[in-house]
Protein backbone atom coordinates (compact mmCIF):
# COMPACT_ATOMS: atom_id res chain seq x y z
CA UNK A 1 10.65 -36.15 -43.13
CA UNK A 2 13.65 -37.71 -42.03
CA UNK A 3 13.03 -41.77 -40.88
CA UNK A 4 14.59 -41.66 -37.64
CA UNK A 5 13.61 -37.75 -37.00
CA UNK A 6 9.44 -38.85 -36.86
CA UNK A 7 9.15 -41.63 -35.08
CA UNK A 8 11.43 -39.71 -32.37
CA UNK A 9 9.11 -36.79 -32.25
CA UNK A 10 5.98 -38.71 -32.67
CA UNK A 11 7.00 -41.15 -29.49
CA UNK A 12 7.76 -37.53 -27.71
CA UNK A 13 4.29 -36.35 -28.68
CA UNK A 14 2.83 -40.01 -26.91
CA UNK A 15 4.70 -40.16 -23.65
CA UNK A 16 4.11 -36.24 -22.93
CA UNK A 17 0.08 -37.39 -23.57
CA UNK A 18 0.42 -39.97 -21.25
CA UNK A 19 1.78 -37.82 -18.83
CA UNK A 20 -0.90 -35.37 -19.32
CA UNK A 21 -3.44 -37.98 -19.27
CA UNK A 22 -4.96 -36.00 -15.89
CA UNK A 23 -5.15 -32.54 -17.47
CA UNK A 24 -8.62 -30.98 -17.67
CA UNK A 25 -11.26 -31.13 -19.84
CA UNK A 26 -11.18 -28.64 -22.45
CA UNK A 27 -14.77 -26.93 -24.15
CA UNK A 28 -14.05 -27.02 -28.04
CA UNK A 29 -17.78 -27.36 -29.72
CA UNK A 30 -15.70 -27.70 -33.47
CA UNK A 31 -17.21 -30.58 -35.44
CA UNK A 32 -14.85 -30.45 -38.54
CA UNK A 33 -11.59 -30.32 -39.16
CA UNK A 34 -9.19 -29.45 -42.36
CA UNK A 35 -6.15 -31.84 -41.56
CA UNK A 36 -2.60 -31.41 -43.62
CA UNK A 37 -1.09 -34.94 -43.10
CA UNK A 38 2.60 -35.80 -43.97
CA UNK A 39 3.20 -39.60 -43.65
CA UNK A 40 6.49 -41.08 -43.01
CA UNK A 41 6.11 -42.29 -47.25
CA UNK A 42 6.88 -38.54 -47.83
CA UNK A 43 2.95 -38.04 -49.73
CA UNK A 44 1.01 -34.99 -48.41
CA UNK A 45 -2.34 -35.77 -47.33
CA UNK A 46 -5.44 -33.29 -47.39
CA UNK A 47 -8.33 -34.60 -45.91
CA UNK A 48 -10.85 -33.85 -42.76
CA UNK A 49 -12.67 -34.94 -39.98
CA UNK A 50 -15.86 -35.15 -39.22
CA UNK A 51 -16.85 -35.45 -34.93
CA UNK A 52 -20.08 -37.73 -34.98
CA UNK A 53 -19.62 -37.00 -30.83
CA UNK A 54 -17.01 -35.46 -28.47
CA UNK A 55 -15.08 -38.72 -28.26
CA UNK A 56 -15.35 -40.09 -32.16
CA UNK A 57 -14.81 -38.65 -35.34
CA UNK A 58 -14.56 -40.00 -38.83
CA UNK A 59 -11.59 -39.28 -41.28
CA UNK A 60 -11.05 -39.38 -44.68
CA UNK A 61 -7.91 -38.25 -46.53
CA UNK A 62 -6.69 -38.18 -50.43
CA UNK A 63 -3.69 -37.38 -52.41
CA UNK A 64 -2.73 -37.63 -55.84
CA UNK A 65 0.94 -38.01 -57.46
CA UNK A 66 2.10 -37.52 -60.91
CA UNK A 67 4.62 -39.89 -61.52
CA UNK A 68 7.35 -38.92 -64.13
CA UNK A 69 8.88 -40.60 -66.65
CA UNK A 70 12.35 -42.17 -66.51
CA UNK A 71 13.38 -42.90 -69.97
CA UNK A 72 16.87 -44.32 -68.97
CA UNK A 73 15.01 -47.07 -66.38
CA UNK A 74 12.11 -47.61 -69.33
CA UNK A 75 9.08 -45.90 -66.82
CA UNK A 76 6.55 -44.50 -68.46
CA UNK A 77 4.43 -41.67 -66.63
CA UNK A 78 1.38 -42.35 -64.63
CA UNK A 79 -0.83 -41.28 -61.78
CA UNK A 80 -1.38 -42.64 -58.04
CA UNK A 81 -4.25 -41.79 -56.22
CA UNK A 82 -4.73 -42.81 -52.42
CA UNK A 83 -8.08 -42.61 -50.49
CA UNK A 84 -8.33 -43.24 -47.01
CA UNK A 85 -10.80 -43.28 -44.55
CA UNK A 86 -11.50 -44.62 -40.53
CA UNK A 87 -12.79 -43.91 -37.17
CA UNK A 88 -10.67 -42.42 -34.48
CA UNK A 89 -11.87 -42.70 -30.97
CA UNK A 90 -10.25 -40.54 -28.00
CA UNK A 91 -9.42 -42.01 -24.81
CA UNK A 92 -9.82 -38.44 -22.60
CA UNK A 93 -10.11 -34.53 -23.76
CA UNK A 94 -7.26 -32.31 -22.70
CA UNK A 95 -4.55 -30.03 -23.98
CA UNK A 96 -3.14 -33.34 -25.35
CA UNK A 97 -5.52 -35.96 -26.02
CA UNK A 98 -4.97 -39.65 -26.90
CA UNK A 99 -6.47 -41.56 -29.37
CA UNK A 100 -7.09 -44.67 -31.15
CA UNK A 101 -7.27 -45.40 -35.07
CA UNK A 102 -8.47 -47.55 -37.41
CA UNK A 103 -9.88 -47.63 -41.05
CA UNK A 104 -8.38 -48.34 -44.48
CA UNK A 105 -6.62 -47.31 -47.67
CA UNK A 106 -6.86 -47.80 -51.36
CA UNK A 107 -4.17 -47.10 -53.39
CA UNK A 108 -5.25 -46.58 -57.38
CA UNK A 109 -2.70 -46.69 -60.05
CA UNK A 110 -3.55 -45.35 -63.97
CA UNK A 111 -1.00 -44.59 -66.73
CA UNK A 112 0.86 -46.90 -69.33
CA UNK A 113 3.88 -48.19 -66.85
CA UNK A 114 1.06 -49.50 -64.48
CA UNK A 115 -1.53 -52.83 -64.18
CA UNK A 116 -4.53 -53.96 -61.95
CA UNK A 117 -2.38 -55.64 -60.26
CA UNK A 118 0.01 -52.53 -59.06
CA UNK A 119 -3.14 -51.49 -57.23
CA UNK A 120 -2.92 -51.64 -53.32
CA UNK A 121 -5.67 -52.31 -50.29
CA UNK A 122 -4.76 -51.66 -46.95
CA UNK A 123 -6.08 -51.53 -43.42
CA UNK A 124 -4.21 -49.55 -40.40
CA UNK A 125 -5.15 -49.32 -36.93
CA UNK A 126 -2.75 -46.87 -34.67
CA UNK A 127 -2.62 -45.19 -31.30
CA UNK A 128 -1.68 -41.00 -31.43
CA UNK A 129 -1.81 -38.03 -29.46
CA UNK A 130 -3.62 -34.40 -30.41
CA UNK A 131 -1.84 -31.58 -28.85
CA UNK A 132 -4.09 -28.16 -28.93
CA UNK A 133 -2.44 -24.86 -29.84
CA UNK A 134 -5.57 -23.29 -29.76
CA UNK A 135 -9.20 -24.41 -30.06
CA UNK A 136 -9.13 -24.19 -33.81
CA UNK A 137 -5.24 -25.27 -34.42
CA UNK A 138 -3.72 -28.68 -33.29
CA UNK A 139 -0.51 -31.17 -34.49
CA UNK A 140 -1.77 -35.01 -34.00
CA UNK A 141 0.57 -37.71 -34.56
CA UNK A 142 -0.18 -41.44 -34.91
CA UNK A 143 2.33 -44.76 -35.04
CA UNK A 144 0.15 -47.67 -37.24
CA UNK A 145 -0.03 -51.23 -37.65
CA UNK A 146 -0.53 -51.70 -41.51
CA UNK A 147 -2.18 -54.84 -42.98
CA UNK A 148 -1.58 -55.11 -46.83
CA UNK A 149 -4.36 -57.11 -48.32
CA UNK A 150 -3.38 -56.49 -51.70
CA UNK A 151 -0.24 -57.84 -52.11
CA UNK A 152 -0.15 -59.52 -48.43
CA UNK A 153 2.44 -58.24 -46.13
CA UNK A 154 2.37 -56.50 -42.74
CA UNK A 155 4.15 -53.38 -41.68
CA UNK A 156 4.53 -52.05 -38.60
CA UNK A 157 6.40 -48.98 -38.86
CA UNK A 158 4.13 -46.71 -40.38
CA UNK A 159 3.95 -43.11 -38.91
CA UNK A 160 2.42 -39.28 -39.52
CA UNK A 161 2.19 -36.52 -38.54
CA UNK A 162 -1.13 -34.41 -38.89
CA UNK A 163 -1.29 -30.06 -38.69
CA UNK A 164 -5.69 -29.65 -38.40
CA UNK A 165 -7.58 -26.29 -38.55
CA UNK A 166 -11.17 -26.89 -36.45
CA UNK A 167 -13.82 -25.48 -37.36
């Protein structure tokens, strides 16, 4: 997704969920969720959530990326594998419902062209909005704070945007 078209439609997404803030409560009863997630790093995400209550749930999310070889640049192929996982908490239940994020991510690198030491450990925490299609279909987006603990570095630009089937 274009850099300058998702953090434009995920600040939309926030400021019409702070306006709705007062909408009513809606009755979903789902507990999981299949979530699609495309970050702003242009990976696709499949993961899910689990709702330990109606304000909490627990995530987790994993890709995997064949990387290809470049003989010109002297790459060889390899593999990266992401796993992520955190806690979101919701601030209020409505068509559009805001939330807060945290949790972390491990980023696992095999293949001749990489080390240990291209590995990566990460840990986000974020604000977002849910906006319900339907009781089973919804588009979340989140804007994260990203601390890099492997190498050191912080980034605060970090966005995504999330289609889930509840179920």
């Amino acid at each position: 997704m274009n850099k300058f078209l998702t953090p434009l439609v995920i600040s939309a997404i926030l400021a019409f969920s702070i306006s709705s803030a007062i909408a009513e409560e809606t009755s979903t009863n789902k507990k999981y969720s299949i979530d699609i997630t495309v970050p702003d790093n242009n990976n696709t995400f499949v993961g899910g959530r689990m709702f330990i209550d109606s304000e909490t749930a627990i995530e987790v999310m994993g890709t995997a990326q064949l990387l290809g070889k470049d003989n010109d640049a002297g790459l060889k192929g390899g593999t990266q594998i992401i796993a992520s996982g955190g806690i979101m908490k919701y601030i209020n239940h409505g068509r559009v419902s805001p939330y807060l994020r945290a949790g972390g991510t491990v980023a696992l690198y095999f293949g001749d062209r990489f080390t240990n030491k291209d590995n990566d450990l990460q840990g986000y925490a974020g604000v977002g909005a849910e906006f319900m299609f339907t009781d089973e279909l919804s588009l979340r987006a989140s804007v994260n704070a990203i601390l890099a603990i492997s190498p050191f570095q912080l980034t605060t630009t970090s966005s995504d945007l999330n289609l889930s089937f509840l179920f």
